[in-house]
Protein backbone atom coordinates (compact mmCIF):
# COMPACT_ATOMS: atom_id res chain seq x y z
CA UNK A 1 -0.48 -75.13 84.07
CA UNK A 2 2.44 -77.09 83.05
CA UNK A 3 4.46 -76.42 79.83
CA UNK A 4 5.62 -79.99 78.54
CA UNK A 5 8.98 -79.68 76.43
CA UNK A 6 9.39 -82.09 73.61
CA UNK A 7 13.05 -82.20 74.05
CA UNK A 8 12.77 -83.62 77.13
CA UNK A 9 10.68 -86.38 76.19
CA UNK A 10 12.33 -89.75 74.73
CA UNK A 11 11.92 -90.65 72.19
CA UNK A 12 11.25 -94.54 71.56
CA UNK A 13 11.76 -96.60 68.67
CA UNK A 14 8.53 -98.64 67.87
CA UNK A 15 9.82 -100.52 65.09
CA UNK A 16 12.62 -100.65 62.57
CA UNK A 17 12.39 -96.97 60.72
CA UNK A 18 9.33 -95.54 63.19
CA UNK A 19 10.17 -93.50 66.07
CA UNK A 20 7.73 -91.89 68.16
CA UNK A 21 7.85 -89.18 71.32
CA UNK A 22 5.05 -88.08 74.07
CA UNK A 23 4.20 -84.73 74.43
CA UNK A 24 1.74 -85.07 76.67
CA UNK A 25 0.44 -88.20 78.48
CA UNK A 26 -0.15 -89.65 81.63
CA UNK A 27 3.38 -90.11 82.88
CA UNK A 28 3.90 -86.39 81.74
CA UNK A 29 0.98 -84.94 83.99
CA UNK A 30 -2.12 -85.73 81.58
CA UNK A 31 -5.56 -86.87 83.07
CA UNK A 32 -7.28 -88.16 80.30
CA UNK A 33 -5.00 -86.91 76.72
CA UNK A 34 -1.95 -88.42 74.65
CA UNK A 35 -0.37 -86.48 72.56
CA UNK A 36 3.05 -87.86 70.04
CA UNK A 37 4.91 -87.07 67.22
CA UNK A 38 6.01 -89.80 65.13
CA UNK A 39 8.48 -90.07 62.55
CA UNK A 40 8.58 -92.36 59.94
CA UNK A 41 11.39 -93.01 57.86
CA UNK A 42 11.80 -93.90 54.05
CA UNK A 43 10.60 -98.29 54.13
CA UNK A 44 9.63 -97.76 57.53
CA UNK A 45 6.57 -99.20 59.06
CA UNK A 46 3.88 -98.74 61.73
CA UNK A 47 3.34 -102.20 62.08
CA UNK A 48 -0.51 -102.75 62.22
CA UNK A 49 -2.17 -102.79 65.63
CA UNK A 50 -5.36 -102.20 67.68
CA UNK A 51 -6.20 -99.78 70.91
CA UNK A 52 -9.40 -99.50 72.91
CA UNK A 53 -9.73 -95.94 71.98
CA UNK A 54 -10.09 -93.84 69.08
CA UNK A 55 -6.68 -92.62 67.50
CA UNK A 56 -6.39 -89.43 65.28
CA UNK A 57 -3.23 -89.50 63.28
CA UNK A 58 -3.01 -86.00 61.59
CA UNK A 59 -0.23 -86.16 58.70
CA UNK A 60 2.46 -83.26 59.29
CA UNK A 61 4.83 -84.15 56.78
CA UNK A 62 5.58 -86.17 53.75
CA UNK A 63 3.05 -89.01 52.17
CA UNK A 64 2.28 -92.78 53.19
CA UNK A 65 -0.10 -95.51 52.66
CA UNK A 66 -2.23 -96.25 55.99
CA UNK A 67 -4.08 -98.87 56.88
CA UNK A 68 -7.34 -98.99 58.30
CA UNK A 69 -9.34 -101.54 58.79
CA UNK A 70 -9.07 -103.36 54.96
CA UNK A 71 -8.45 -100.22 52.92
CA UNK A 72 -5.28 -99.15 52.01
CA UNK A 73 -5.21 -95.48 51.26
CA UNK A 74 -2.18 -92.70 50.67
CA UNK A 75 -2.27 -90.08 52.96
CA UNK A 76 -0.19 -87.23 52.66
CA UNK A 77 0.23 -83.60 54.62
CA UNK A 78 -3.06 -81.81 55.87
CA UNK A 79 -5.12 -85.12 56.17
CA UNK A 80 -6.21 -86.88 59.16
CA UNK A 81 -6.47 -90.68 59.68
CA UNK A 82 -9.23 -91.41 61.97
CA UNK A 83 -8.85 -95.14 63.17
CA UNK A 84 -11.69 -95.89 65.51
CA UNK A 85 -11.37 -97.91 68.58
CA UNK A 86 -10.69 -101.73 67.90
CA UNK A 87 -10.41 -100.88 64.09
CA UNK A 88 -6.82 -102.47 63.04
CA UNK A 89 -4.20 -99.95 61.45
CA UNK A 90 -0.92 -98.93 60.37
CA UNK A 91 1.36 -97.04 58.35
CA UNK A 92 4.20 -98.14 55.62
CA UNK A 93 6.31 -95.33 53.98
CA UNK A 94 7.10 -95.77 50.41
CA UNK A 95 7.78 -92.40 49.50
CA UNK A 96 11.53 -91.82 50.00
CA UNK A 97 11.18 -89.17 52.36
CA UNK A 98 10.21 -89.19 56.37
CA UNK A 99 6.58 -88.69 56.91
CA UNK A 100 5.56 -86.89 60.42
CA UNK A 101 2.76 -87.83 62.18
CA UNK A 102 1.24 -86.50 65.13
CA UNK A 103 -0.69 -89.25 67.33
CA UNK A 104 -3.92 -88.31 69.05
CA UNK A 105 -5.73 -90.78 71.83
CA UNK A 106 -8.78 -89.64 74.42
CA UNK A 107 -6.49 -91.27 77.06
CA UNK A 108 -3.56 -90.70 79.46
CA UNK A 109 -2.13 -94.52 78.76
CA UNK A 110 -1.99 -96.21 75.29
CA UNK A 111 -2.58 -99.49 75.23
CA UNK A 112 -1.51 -100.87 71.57
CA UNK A 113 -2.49 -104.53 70.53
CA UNK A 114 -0.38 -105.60 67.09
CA UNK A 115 -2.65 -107.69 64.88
CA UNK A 116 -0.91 -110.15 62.91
């Protein structure tokens, strides 16, 4: 059984103020499972995009406004965002403080689409 170290994972700016590192995923050993944490910081965004999976963002730390779909709803600490596959979303921090998020996908290889 491997033990994955998030320290030893990169971690990858997405866009301006939204950084995000694997914990687990295909290139890390992973058959079918992503795992991330992402960090978003104060007037940064998750630009809005599409996969061909389900994604299950669970909110670690701090409050945003996500994107799903149409709606616009704040999410804060404790909730999950459950975007289903081909369903648009995103995240935009207005709060003034990071937000973690930890990114769930069914799959060892993300394949994001942004939507314009």
């Amino acid at each position: 059984m491997p033990i994955l170290n998030e320290r030893e994972s990169p971690q990858v700016e997405i866009s301006p103020g939204f950084e995000r590192r694997e914990l687990v995923s295909g290139e890390l050993g992973a058959e079918s499972l992503t795992v991330a944490h992402a960090t978003l910081a104060p007037d940064g965004e998750a630009p809005l995009h599409t996969h061909p999976t389900e994604e299950a963002m669970v909110i670690l730390e701090g409050e945003a406004v996500a994107w799903l779909g149409d709606d616009e709803i704040v999410v804060s600490r404790g909730q999950t965002v459950l975007a289903p596959a081909g369903v648009k979303h995103g995240f935009v921090n207005r709060s003034g403080k990071p937000v973690r998020v930890m990114a769930i996908f069914p799959t060892a290889k993300v394949e994001r689409v942004l939507v314009e």
